[in-house]
PDB file of N, CA and C in Angstrom:
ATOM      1  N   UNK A   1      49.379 214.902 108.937  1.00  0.00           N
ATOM      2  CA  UNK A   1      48.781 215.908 109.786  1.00  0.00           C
ATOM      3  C   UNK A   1      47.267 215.743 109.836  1.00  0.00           C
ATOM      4  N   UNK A   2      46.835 215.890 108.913  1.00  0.00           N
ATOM      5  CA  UNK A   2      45.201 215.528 108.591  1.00  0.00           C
ATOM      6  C   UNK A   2      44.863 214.116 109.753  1.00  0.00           C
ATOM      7  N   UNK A   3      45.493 213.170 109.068  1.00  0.00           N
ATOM      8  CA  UNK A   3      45.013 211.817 109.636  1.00  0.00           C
ATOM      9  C   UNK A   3      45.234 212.097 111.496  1.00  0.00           C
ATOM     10  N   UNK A   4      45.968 212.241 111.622  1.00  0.00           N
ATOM     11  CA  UNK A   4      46.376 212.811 113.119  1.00  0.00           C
ATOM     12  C   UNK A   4      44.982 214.020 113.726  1.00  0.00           C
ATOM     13  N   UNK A   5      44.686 214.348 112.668  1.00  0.00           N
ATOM     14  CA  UNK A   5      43.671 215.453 113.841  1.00  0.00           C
ATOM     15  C   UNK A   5      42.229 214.674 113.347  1.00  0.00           C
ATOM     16  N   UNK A   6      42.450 213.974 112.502  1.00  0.00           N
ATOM     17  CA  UNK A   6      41.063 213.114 112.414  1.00  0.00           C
ATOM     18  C   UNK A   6      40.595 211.982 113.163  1.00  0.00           C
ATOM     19  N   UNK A   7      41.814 211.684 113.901  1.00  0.00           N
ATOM     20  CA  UNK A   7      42.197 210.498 114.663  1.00  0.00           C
ATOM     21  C   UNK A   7      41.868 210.876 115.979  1.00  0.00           C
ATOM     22  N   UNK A   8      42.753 212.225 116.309  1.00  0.00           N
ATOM     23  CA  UNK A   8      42.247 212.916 117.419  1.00  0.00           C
ATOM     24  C   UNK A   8      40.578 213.338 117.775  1.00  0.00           C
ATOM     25  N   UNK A   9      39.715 213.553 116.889  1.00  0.00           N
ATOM     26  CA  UNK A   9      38.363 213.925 116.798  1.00  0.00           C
ATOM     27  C   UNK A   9      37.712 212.626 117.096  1.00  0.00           C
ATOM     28  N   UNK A  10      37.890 211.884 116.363  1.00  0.00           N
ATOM     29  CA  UNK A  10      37.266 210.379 116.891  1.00  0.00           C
ATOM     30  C   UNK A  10      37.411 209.719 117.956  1.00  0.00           C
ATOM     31  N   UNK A  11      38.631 209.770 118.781  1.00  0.00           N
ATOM     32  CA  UNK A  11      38.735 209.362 119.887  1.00  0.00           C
ATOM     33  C   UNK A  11      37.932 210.876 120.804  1.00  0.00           C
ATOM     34  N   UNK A  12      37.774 211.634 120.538  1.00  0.00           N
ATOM     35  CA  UNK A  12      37.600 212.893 121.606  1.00  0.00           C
ATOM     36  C   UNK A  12      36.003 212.807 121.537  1.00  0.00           C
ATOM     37  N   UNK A  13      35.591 212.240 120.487  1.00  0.00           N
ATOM     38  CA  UNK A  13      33.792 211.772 120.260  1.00  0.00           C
ATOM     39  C   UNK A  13      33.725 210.799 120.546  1.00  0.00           C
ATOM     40  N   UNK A  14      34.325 209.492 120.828  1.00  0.00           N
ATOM     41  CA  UNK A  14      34.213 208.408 121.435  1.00  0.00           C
ATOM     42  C   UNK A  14      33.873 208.607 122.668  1.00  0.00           C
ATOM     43  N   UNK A  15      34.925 209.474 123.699  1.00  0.00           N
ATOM     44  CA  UNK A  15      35.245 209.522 124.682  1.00  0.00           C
ATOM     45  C   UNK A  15      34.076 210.348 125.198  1.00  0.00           C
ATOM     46  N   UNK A  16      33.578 211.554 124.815  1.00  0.00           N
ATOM     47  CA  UNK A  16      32.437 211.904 125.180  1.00  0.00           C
ATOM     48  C   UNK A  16      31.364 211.120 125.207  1.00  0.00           C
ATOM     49  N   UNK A  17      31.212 210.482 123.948  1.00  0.00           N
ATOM     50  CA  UNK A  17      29.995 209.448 124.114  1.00  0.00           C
ATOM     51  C   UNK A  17      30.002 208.399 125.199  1.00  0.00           C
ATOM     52  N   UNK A  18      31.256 207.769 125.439  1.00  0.00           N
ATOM     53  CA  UNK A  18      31.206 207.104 126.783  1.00  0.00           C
ATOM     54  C   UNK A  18      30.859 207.468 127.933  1.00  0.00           C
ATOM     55  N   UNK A  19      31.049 209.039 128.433  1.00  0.00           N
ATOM     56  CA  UNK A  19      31.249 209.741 129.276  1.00  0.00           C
ATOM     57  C   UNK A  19      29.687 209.788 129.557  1.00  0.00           C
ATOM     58  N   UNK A  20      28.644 210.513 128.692  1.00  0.00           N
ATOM     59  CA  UNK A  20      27.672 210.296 128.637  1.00  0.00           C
ATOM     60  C   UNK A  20      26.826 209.989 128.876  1.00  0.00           C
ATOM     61  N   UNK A  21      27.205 208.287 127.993  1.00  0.00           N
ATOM     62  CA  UNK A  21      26.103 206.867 128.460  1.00  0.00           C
ATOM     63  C   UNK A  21      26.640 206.517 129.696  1.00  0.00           C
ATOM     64  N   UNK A  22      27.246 206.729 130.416  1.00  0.00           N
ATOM     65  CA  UNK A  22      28.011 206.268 131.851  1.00  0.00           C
ATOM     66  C   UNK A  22      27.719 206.959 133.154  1.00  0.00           C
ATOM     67  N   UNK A  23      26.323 207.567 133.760  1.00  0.00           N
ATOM     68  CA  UNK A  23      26.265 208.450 134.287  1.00  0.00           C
ATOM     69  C   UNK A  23      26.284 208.210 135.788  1.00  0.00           C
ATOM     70  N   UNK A  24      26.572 206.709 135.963  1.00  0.00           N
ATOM     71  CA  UNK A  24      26.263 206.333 137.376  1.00  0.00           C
ATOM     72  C   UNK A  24      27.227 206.853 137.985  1.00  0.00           C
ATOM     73  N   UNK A  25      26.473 206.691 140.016  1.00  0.00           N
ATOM     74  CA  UNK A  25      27.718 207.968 140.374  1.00  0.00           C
ATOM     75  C   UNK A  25      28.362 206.653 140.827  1.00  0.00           C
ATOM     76  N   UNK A  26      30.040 207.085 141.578  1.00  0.00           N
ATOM     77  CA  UNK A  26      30.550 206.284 142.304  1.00  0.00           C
ATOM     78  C   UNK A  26      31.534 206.589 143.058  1.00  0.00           C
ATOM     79  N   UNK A  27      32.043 206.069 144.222  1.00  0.00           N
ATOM     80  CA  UNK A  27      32.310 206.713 145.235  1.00  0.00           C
ATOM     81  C   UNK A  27      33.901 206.097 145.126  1.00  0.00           C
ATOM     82  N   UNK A  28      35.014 207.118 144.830  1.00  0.00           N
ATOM     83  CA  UNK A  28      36.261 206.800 144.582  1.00  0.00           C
ATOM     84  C   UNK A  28      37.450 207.355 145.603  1.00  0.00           C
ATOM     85  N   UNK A  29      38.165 206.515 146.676  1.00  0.00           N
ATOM     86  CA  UNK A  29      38.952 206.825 147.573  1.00  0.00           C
ATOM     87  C   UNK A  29      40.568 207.029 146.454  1.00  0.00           C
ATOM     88  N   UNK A  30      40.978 208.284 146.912  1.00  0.00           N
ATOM     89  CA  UNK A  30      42.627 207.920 145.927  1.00  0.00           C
ATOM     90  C   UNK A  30      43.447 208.644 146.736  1.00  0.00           C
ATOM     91  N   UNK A  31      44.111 207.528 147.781  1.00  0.00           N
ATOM     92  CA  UNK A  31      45.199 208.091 148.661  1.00  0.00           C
ATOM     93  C   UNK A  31      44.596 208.999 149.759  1.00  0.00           C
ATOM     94  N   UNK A  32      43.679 208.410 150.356  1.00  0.00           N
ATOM     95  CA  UNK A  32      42.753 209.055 151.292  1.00  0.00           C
ATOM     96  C   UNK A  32      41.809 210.290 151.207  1.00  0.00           C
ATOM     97  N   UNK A  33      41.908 210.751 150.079  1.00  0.00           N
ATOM     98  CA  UNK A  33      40.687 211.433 149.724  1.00  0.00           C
ATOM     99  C   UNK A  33      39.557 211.133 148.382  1.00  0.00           C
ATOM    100  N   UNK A  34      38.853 210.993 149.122  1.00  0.00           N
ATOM    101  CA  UNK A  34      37.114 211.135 148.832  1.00  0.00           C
ATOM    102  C   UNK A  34      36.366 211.823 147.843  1.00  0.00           C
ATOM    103  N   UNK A  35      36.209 211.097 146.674  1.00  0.00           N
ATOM    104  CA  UNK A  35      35.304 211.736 146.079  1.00  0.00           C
ATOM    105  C   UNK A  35      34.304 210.999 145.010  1.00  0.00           C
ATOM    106  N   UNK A  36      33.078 211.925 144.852  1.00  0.00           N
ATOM    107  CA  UNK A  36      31.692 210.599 144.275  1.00  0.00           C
ATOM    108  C   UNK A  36      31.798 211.510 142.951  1.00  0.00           C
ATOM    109  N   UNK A  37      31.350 211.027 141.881  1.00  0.00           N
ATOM    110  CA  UNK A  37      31.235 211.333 140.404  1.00  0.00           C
ATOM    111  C   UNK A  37      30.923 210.042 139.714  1.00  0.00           C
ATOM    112  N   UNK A  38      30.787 210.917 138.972  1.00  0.00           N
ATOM    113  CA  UNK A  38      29.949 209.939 137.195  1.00  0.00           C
ATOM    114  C   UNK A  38      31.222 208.890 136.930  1.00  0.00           C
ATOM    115  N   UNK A  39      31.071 207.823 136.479  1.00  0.00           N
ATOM    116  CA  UNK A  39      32.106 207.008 135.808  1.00  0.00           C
ATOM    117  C   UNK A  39      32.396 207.446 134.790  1.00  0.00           C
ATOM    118  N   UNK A  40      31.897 207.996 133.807  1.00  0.00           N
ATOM    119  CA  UNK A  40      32.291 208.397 132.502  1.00  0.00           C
ATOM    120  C   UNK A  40      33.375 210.029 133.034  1.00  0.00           C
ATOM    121  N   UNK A  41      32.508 210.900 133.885  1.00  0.00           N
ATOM    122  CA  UNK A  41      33.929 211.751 134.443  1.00  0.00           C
ATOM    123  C   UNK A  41      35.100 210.858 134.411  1.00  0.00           C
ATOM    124  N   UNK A  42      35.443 210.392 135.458  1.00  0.00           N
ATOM    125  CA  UNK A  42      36.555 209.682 135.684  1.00  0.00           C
ATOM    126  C   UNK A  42      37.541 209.063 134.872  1.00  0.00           C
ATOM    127  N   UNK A  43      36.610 208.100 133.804  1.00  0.00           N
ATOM    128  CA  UNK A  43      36.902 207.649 132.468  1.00  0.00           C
ATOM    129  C   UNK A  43      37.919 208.753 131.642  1.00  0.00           C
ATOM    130  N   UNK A  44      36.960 210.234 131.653  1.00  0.00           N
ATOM    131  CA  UNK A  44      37.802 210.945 130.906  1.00  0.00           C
ATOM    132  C   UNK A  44      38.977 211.993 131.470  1.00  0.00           C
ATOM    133  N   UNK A  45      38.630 211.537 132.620  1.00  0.00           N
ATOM    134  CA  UNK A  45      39.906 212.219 133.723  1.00  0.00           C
ATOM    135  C   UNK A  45      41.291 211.299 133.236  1.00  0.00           C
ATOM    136  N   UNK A  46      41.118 209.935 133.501  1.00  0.00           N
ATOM    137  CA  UNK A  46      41.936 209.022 133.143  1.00  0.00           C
ATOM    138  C   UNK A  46      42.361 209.187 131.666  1.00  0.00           C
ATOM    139  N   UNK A  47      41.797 209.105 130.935  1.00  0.00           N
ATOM    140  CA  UNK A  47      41.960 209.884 129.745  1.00  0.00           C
ATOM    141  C   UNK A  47      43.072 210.796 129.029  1.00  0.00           C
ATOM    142  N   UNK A  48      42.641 212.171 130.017  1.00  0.00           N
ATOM    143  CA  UNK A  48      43.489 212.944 129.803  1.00  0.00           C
ATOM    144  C   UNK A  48      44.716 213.062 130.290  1.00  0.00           C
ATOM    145  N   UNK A  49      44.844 212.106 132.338  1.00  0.00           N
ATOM    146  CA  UNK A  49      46.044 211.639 132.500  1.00  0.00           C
ATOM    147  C   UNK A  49      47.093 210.938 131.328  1.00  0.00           C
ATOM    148  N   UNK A  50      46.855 210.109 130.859  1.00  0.00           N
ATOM    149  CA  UNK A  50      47.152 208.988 130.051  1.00  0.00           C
ATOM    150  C   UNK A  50      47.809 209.946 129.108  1.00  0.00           C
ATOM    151  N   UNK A  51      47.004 210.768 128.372  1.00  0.00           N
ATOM    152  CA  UNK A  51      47.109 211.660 126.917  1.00  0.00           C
ATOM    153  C   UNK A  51      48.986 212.349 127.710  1.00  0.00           C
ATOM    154  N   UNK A  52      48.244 213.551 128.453  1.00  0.00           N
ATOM    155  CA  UNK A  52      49.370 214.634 129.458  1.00  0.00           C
ATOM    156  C   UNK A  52      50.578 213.489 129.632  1.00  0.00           C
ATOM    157  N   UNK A  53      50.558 212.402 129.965  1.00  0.00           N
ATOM    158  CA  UNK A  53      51.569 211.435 130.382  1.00  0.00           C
ATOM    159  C   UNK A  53      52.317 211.218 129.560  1.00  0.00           C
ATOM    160  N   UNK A  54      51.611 210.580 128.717  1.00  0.00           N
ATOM    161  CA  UNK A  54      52.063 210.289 126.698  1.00  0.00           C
ATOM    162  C   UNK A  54      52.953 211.261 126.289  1.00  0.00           C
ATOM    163  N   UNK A  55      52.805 213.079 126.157  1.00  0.00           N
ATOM    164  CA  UNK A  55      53.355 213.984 125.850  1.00  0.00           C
ATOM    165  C   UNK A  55      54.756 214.112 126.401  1.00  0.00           C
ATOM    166  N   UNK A  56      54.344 213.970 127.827  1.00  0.00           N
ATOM    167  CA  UNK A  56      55.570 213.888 128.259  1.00  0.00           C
ATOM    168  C   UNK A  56      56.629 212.985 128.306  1.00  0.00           C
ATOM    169  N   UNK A  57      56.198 211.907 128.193  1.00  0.00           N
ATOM    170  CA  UNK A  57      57.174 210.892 128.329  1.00  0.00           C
ATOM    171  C   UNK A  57      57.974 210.626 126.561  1.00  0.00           C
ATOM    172  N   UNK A  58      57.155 211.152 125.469  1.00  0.00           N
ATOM    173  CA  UNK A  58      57.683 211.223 124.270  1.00  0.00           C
ATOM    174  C   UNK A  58      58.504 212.778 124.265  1.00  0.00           C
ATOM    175  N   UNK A  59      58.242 213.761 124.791  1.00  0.00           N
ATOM    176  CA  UNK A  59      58.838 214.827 124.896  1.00  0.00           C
ATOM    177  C   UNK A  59      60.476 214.766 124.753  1.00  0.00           C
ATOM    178  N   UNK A  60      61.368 214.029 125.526  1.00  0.00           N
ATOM    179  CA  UNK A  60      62.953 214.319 125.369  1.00  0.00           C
ATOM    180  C   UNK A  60      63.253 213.389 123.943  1.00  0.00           C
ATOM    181  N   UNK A  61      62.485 212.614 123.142  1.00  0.00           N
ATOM    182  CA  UNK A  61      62.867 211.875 122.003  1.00  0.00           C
ATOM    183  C   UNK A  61      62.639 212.907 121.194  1.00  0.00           C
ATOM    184  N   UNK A  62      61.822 213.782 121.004  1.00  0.00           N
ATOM    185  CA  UNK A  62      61.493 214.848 120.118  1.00  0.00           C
ATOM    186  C   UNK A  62      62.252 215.679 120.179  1.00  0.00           C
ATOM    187  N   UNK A  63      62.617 216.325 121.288  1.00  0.00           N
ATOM    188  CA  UNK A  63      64.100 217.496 121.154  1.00  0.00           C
ATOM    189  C   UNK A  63      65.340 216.773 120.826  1.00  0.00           C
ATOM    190  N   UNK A  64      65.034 215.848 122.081  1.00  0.00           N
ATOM    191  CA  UNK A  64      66.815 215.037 120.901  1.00  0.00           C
ATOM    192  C   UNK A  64      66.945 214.791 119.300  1.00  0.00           C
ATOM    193  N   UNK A  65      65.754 214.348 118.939  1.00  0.00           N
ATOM    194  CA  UNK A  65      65.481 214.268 117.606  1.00  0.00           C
ATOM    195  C   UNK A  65      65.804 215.838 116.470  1.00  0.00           C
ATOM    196  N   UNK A  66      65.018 216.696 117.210  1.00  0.00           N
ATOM    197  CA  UNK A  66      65.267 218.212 116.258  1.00  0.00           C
ATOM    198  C   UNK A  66      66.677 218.647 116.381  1.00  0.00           C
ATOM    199  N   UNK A  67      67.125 217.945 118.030  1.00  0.00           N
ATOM    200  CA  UNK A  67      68.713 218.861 118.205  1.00  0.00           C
ATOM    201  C   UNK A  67      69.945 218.258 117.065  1.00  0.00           C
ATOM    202  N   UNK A  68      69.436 217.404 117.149  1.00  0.00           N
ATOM    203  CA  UNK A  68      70.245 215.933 116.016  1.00  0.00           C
ATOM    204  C   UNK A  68      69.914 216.580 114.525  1.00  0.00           C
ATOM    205  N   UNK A  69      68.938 216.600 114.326  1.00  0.00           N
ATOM    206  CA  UNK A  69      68.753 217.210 112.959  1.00  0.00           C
ATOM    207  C   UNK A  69      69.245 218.432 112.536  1.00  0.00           C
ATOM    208  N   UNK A  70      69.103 219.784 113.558  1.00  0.00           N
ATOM    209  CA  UNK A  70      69.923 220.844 113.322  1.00  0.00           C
ATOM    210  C   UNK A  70      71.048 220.470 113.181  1.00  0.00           C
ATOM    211  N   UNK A  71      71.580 219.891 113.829  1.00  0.00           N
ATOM    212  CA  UNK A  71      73.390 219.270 113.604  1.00  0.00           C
ATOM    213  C   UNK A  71      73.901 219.386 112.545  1.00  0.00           C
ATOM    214  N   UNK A  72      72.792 218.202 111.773  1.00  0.00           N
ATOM    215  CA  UNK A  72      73.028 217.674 110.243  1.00  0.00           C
ATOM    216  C   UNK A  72      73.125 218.643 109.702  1.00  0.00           C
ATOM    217  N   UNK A  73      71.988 219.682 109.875  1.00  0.00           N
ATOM    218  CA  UNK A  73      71.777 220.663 108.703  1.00  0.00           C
ATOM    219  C   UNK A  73      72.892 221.800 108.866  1.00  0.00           C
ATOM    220  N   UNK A  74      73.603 222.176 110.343  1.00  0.00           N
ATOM    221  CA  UNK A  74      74.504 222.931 109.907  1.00  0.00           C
ATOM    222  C   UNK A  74      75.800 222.087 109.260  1.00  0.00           C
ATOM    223  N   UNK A  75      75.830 220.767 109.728  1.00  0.00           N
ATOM    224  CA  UNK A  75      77.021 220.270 109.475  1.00  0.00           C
ATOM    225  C   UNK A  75      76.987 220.236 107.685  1.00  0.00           C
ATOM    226  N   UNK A  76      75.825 219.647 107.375  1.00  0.00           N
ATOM    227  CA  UNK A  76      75.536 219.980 105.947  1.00  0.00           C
ATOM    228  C   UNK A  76      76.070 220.873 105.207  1.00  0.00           C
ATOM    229  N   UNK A  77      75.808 222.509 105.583  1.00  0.00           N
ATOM    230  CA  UNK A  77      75.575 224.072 105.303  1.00  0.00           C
ATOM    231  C   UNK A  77      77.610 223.566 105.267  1.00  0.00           C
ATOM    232  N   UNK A  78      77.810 223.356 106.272  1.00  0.00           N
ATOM    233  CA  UNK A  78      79.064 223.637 106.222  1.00  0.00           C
ATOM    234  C   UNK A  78      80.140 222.637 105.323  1.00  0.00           C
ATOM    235  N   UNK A  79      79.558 221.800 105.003  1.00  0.00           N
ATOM    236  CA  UNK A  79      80.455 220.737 104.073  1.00  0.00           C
ATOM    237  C   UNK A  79      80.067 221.643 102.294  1.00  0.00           C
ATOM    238  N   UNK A  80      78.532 222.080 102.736  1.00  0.00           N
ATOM    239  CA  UNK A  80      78.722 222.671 100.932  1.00  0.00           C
ATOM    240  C   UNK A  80      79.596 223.275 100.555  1.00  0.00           C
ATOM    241  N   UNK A  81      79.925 224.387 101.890  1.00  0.00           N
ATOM    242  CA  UNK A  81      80.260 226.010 101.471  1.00  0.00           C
ATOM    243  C   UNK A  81      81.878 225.971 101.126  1.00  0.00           C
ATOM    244  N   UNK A  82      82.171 224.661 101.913  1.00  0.00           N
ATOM    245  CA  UNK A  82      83.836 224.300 101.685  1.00  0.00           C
ATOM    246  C   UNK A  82      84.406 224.169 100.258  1.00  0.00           C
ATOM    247  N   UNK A  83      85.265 224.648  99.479  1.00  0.00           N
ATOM    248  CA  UNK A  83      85.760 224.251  98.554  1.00  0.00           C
ATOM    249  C   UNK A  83      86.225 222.887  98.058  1.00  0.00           C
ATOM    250  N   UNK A  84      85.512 222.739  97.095  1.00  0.00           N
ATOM    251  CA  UNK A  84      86.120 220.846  96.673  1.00  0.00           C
ATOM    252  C   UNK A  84      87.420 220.893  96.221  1.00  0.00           C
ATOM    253  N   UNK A  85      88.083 220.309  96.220  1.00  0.00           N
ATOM    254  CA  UNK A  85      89.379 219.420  96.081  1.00  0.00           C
ATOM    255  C   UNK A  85      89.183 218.971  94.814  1.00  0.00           C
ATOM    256  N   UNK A  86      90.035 218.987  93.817  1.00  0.00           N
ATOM    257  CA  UNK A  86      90.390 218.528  92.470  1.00  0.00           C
ATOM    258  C   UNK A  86      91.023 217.236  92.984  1.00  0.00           C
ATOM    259  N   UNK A  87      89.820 216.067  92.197  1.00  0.00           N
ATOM    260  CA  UNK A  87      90.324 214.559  92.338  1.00  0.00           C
ATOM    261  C   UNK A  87      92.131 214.674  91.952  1.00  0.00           C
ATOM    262  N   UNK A  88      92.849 213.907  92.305  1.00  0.00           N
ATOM    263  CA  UNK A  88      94.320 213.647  91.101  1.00  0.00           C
ATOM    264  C   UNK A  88      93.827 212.375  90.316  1.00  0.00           C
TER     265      UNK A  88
END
């Protein structure tokens, strides 16, 4: 957990610092509309696409993952509670 939000901070200070030193403007057509901004904007527009994208596209491995695990754990709950069988 730690390493993960420390990981996260460094890239999120990277990314500002790029943003930053990058101030030239530039003039960006996307699918017929028009618009001028900083490269480092853009940079971190792309950015956060990328990030939002990431979430989602790992998103159905993570519920399948927890739904799978509840399974276990009731299937678990339910193998304890059963009475054992005397080996012969």
């Amino acid at each position: 957990m730690i390493v993960t939000v420390i990981l996260t901070l460094v890239v999120t200070i990277i990314a500002v610092m790029f943003a930053l030193a990058n101030t030239e403007m530039v003039h960006v057509v996307f699918y017929g509309y028009a618009v001028d901004g900083q490269v480092g904007l853009f940079v971190l527009i792309a950015l956060g696409i990328g990030i939002v994208l990431g979430i989602l596209l790992m998103l159905p491995s993570v519920v399948g993952r927890s739904l799978a695990n509840a399974r276990h754990r009731r299937r678990i709950a339910e193998l304890e509670s059963k009475p054992k069988d005397p080996v012969a």
